[in-house]
PDB file of N, CA and C in Angstrom:
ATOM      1  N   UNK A   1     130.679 122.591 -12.502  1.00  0.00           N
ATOM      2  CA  UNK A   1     129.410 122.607 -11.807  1.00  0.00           C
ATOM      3  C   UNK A   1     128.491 121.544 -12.404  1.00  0.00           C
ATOM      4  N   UNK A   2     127.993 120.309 -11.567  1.00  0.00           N
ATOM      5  CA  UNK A   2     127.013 119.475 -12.207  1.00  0.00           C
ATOM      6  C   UNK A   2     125.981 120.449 -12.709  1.00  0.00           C
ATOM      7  N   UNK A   3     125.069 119.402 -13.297  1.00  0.00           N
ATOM      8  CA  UNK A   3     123.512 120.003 -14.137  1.00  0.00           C
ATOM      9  C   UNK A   3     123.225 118.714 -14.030  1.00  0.00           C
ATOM     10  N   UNK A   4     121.554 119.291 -13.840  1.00  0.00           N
ATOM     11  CA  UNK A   4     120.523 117.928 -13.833  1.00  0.00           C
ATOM     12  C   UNK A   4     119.414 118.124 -14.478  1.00  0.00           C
ATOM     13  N   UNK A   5     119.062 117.642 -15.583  1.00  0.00           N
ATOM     14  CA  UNK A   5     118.057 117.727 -16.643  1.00  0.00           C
ATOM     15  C   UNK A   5     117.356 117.196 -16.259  1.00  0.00           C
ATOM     16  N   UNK A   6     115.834 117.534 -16.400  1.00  0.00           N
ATOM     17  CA  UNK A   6     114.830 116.565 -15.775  1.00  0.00           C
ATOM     18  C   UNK A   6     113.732 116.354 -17.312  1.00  0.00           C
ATOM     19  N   UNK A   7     113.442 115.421 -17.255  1.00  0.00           N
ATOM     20  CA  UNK A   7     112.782 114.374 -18.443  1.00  0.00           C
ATOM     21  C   UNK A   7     111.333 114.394 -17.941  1.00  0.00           C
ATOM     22  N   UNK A   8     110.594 115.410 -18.587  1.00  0.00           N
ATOM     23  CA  UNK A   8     108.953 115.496 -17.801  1.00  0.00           C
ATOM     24  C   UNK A   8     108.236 114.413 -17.978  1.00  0.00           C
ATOM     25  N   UNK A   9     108.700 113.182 -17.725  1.00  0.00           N
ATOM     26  CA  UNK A   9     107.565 112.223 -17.395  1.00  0.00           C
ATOM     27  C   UNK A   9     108.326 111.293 -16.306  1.00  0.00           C
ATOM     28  N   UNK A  10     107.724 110.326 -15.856  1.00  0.00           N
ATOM     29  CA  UNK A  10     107.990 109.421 -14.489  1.00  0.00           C
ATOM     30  C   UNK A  10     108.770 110.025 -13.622  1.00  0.00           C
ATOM     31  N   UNK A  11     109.433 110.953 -13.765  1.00  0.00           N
ATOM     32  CA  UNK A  11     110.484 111.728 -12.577  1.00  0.00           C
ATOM     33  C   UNK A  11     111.712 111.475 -13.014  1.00  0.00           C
ATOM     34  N   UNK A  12     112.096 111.464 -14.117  1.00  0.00           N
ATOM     35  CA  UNK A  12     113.184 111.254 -14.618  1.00  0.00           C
ATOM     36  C   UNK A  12     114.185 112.258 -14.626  1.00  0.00           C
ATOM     37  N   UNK A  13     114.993 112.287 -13.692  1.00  0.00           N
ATOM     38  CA  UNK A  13     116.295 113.466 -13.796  1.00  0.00           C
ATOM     39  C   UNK A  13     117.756 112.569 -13.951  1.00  0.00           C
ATOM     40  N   UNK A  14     118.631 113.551 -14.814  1.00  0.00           N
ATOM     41  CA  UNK A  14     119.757 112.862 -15.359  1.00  0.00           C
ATOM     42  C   UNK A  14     120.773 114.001 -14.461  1.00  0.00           C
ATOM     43  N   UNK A  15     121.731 113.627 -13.663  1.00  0.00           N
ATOM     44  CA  UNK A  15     122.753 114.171 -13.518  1.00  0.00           C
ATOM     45  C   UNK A  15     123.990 114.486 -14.448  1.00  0.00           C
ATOM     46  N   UNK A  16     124.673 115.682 -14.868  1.00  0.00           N
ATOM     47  CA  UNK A  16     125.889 115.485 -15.217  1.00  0.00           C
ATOM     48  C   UNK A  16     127.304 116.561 -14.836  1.00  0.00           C
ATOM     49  N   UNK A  17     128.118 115.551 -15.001  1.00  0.00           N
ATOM     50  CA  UNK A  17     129.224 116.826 -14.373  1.00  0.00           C
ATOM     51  C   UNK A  17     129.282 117.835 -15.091  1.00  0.00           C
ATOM     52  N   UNK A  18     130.948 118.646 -14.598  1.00  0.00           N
ATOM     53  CA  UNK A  18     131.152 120.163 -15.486  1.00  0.00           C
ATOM     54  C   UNK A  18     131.857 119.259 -17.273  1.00  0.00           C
ATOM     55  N   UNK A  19     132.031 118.056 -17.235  1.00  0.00           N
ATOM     56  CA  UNK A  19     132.649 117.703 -18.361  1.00  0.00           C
ATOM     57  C   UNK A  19     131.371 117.276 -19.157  1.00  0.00           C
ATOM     58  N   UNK A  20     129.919 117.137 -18.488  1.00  0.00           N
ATOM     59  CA  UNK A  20     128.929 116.579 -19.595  1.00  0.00           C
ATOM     60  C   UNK A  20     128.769 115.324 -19.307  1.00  0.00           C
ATOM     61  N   UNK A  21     129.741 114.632 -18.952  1.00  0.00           N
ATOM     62  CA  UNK A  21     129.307 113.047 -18.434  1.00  0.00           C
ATOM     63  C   UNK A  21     128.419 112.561 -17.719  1.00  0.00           C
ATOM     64  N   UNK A  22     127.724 111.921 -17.920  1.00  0.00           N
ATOM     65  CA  UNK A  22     126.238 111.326 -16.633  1.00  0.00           C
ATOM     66  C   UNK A  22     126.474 110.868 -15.616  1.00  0.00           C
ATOM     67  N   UNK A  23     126.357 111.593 -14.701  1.00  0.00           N
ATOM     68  CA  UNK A  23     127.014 110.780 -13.446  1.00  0.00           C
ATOM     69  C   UNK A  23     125.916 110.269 -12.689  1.00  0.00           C
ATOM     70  N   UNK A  24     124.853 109.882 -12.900  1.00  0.00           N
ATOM     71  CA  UNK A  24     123.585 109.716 -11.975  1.00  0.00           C
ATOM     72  C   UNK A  24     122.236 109.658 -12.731  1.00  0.00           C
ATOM     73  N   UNK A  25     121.152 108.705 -12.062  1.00  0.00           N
ATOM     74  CA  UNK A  25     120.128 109.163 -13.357  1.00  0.00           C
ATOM     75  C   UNK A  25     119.308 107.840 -12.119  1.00  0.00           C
ATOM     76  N   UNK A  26     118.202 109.100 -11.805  1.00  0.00           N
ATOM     77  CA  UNK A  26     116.921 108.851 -10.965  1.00  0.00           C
ATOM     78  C   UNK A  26     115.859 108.358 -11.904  1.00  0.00           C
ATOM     79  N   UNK A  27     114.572 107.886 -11.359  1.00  0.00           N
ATOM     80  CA  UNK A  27     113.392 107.786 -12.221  1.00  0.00           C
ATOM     81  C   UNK A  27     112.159 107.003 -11.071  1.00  0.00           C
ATOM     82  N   UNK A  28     111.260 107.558 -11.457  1.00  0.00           N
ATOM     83  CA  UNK A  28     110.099 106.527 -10.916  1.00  0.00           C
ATOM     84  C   UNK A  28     109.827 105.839 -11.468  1.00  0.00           C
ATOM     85  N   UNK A  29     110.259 105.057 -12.920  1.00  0.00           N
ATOM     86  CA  UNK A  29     109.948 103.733 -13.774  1.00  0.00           C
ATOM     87  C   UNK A  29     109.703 102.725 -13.541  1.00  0.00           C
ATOM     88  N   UNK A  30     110.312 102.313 -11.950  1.00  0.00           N
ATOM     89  CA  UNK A  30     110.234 101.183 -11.172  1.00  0.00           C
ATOM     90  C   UNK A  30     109.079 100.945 -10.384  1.00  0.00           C
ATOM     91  N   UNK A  31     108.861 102.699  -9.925  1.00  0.00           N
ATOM     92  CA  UNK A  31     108.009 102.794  -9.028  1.00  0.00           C
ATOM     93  C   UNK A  31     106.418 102.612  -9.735  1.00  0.00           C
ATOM     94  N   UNK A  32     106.525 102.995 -10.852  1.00  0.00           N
ATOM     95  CA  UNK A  32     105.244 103.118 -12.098  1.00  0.00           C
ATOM     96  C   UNK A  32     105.108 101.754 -12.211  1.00  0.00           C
ATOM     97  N   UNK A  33     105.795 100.961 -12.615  1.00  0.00           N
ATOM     98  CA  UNK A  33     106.155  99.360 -13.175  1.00  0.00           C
ATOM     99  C   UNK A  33     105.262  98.631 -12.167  1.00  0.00           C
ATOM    100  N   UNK A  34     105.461  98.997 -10.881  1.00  0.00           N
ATOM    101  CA  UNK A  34     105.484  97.890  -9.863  1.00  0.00           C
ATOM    102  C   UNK A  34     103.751  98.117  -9.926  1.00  0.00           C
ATOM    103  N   UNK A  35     103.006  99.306  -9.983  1.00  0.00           N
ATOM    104  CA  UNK A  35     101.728  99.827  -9.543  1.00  0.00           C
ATOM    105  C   UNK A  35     101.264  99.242 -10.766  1.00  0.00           C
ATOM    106  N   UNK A  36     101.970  98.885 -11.648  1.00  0.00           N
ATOM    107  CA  UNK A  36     100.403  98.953 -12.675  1.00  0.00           C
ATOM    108  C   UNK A  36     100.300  97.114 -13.537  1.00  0.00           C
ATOM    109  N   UNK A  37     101.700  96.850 -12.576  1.00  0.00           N
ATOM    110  CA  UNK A  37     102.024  95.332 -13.095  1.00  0.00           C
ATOM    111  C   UNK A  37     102.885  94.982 -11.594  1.00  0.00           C
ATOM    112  N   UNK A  38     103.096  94.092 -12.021  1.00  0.00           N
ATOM    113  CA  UNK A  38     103.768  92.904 -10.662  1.00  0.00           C
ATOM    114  C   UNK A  38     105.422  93.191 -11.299  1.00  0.00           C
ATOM    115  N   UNK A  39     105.937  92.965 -10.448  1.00  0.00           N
ATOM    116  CA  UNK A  39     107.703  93.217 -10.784  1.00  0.00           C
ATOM    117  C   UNK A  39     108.353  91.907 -10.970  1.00  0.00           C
ATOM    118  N   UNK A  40     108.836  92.048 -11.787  1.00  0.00           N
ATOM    119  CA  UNK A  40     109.643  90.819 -12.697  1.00  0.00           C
ATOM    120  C   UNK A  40     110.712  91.171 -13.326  1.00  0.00           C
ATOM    121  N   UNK A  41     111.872  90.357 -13.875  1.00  0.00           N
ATOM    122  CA  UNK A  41     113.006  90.407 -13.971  1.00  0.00           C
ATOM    123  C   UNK A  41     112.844  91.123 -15.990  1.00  0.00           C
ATOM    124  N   UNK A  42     111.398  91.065 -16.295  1.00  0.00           N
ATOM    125  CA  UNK A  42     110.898  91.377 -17.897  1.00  0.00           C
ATOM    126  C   UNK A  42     111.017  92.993 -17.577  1.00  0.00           C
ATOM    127  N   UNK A  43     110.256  93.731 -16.393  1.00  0.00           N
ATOM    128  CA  UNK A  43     109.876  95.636 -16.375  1.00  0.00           C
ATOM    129  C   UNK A  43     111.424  95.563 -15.648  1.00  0.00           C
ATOM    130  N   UNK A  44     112.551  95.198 -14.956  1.00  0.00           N
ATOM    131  CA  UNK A  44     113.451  95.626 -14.837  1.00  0.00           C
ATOM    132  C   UNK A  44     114.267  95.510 -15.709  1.00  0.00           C
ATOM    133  N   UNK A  45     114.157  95.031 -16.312  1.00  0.00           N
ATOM    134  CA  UNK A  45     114.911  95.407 -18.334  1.00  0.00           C
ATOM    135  C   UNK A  45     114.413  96.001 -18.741  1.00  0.00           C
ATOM    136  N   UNK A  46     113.659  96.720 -18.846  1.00  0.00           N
ATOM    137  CA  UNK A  46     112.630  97.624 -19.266  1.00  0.00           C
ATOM    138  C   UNK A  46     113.109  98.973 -18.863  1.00  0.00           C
ATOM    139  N   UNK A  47     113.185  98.742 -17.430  1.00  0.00           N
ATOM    140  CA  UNK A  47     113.597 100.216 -16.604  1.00  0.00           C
ATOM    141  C   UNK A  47     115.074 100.460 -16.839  1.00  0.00           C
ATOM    142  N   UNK A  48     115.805  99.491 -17.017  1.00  0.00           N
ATOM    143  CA  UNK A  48     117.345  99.903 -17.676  1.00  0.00           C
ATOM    144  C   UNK A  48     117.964  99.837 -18.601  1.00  0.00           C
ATOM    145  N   UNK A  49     116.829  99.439 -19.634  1.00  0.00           N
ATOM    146  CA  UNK A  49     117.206 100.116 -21.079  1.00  0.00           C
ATOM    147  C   UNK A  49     116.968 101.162 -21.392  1.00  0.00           C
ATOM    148  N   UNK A  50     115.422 101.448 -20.693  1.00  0.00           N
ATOM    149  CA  UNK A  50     115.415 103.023 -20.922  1.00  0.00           C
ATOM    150  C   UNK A  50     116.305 104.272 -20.280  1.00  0.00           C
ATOM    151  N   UNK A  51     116.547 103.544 -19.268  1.00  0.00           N
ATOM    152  CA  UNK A  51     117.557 104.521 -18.466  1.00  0.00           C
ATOM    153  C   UNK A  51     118.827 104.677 -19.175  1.00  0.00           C
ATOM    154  N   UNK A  52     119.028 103.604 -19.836  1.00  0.00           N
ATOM    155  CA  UNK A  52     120.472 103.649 -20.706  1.00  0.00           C
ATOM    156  C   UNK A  52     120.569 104.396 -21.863  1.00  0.00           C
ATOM    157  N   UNK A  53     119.265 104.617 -21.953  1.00  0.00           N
ATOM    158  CA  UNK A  53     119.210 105.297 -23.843  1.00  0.00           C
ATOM    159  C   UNK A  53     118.966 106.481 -23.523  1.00  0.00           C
ATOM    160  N   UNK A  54     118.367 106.827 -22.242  1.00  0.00           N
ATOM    161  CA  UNK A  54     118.540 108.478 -21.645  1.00  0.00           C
ATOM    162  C   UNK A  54     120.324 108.956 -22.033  1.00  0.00           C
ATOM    163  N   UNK A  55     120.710 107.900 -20.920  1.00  0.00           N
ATOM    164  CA  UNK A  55     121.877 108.304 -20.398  1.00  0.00           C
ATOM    165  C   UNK A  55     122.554 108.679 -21.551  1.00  0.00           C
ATOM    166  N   UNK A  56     122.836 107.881 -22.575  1.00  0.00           N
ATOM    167  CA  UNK A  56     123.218 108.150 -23.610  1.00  0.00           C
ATOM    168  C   UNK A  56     122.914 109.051 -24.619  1.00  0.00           C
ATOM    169  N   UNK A  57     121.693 109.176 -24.569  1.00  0.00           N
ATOM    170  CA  UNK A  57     120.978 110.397 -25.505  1.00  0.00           C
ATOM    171  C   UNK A  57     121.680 112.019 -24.590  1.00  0.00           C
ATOM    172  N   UNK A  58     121.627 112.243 -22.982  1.00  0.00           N
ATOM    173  CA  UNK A  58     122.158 113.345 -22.834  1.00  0.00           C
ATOM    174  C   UNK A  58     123.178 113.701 -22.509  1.00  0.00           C
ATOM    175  N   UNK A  59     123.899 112.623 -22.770  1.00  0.00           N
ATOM    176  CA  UNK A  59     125.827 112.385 -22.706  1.00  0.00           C
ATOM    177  C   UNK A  59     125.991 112.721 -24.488  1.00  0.00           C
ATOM    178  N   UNK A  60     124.957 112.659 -25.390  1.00  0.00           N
ATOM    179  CA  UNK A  60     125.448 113.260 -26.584  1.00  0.00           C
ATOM    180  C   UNK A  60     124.879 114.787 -27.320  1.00  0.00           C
ATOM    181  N   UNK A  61     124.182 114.920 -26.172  1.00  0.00           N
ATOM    182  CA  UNK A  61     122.977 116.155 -26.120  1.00  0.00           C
ATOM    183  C   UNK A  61     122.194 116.810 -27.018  1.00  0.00           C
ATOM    184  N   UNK A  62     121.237 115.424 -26.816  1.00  0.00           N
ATOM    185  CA  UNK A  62     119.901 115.428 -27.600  1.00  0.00           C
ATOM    186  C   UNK A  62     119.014 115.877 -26.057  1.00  0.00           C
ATOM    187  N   UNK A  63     118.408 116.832 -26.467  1.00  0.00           N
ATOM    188  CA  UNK A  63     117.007 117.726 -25.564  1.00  0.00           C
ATOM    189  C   UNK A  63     116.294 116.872 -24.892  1.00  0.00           C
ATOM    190  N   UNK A  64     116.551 116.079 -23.742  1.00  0.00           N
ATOM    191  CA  UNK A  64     115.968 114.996 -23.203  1.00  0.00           C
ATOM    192  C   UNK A  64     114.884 115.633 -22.254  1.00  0.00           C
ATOM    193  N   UNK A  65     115.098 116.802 -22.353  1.00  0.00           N
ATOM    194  CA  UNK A  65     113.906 118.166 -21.498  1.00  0.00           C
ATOM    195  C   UNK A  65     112.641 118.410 -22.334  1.00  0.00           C
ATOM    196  N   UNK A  66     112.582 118.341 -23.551  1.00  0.00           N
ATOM    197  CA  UNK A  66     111.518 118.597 -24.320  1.00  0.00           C
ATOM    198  C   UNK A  66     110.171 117.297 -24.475  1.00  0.00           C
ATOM    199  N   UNK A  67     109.572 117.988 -24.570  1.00  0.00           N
ATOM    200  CA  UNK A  67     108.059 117.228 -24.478  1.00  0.00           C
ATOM    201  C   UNK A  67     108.173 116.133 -25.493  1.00  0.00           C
ATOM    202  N   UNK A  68     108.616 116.419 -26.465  1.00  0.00           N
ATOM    203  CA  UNK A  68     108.150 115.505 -27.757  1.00  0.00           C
ATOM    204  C   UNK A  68     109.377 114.454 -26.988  1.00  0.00           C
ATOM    205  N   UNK A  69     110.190 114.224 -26.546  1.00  0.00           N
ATOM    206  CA  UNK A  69     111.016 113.285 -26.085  1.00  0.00           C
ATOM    207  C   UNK A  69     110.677 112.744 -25.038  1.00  0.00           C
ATOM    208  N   UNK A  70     109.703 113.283 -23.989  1.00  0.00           N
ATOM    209  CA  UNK A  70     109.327 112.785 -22.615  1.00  0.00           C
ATOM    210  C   UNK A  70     108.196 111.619 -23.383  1.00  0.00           C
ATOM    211  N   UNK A  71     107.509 112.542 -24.832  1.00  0.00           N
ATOM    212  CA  UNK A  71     106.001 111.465 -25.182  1.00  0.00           C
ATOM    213  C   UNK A  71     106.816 110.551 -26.170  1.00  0.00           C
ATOM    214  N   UNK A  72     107.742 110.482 -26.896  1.00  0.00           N
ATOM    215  CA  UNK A  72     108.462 109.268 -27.042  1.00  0.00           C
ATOM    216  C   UNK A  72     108.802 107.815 -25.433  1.00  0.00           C
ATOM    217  N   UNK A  73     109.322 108.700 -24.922  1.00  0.00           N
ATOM    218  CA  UNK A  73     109.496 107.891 -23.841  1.00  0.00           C
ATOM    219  C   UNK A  73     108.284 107.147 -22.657  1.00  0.00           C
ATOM    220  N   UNK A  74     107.612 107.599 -22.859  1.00  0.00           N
ATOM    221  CA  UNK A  74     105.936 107.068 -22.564  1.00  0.00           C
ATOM    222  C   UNK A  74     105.579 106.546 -23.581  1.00  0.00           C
ATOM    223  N   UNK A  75     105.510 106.649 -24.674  1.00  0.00           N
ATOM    224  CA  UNK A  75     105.466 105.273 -26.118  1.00  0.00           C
ATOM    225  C   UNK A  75     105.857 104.509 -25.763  1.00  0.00           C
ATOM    226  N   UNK A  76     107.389 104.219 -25.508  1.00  0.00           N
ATOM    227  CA  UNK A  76     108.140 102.947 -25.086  1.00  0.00           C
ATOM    228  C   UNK A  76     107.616 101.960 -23.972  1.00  0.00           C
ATOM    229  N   UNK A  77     107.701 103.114 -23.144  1.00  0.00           N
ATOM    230  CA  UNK A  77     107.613 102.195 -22.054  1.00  0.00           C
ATOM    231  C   UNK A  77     106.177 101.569 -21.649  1.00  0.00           C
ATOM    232  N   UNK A  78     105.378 102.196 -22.753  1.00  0.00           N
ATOM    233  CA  UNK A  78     103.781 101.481 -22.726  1.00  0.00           C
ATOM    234  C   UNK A  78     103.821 100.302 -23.707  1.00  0.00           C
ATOM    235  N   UNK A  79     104.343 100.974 -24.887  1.00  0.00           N
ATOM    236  CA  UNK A  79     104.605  99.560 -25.768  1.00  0.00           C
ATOM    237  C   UNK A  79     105.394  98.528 -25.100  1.00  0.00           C
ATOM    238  N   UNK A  80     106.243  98.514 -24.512  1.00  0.00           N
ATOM    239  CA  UNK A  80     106.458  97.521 -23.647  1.00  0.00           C
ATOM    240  C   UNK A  80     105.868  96.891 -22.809  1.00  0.00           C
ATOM    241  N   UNK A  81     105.186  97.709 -22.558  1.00  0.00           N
ATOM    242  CA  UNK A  81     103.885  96.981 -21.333  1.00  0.00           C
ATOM    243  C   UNK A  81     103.046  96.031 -22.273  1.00  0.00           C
ATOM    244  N   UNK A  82     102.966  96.813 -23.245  1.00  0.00           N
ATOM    245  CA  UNK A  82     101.733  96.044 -23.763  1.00  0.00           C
ATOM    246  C   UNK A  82     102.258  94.596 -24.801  1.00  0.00           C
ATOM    247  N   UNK A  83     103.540  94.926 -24.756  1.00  0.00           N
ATOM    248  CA  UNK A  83     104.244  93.584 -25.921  1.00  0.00           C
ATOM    249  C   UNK A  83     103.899  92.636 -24.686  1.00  0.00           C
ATOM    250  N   UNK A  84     104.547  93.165 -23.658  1.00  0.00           N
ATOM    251  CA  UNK A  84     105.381  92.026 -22.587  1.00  0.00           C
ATOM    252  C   UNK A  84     104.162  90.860 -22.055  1.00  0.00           C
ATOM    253  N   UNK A  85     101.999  91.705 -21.947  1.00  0.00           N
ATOM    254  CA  UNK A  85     101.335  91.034 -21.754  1.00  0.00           C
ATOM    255  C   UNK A  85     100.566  90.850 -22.724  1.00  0.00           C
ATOM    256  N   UNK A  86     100.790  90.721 -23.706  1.00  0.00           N
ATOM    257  CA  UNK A  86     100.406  90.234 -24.805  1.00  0.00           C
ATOM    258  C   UNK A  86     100.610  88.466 -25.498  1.00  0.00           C
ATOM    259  N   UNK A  87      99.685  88.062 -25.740  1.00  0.00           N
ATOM    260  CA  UNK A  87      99.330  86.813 -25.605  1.00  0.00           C
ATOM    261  C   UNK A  87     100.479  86.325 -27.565  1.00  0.00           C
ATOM    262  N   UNK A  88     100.805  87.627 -28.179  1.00  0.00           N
ATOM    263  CA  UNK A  88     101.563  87.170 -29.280  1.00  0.00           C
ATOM    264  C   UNK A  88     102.819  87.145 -29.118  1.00  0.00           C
ATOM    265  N   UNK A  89     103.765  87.567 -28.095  1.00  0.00           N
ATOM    266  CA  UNK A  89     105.144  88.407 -27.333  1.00  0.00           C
ATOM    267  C   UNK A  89     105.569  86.575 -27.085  1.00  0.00           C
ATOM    268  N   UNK A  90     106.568  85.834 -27.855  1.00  0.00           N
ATOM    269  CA  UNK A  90     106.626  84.809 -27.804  1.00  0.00           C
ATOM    270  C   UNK A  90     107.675  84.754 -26.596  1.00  0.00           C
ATOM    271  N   UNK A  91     107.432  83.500 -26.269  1.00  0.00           N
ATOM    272  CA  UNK A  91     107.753  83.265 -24.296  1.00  0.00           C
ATOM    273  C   UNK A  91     109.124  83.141 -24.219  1.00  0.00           C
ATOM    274  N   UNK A  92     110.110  82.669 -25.288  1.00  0.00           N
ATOM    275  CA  UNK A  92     111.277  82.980 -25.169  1.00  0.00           C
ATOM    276  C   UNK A  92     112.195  84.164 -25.547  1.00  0.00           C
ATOM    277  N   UNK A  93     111.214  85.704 -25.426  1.00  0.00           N
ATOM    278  CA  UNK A  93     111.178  87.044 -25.540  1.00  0.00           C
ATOM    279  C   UNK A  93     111.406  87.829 -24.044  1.00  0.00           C
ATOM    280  N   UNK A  94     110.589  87.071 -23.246  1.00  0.00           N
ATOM    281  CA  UNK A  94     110.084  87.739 -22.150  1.00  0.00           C
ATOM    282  C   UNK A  94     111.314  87.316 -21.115  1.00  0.00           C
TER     283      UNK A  94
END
């Protein structure tokens, strides 16, 4: 029987089968990205690294449901915001 963990921030739900494997993994990260910045090839690396370190975090099952992990994951993805327009974030970074 799949299971789908949901990650209380951006809409983040992770699918996985009856073996635990990730078979799927939604998010509004893109949809957040695009509203609060312009879309560029910099927030879609952004949106699939984090998606990757989900995936991986609940393919080894670390609590990707708990709060203190949703406000890690809103750290990131703000600190990223804020490296990426930041006037020190050197240009062959971005």
């Amino acid at each position: 029987m799949m299971k789908t963990l949901n990650v209380p921030c951006y809409g983040i739900r992770v699918t996985l089968d009856d073996t635990g494997d990730v078979i799927d993994i939604r998010s509004g990260l893109r949809e957040y990205l695009e509203i609060r910045h312009s879309k560029d090839s910099v927030f879609e690396t952004v949106v699939n690294n984090i998606e990757a370190i989900i995936i991986s975090h609940a393919y080894c099952g670390v609590d990707v449901e708990s709060p203190a992990y949703a406000k890690g994951i809103e750290m990131w993805v703000e600190t990223m915001v804020r490296l990426q327009s930041s006037p020190v974030f050197p240009d062959n970074c971005k």
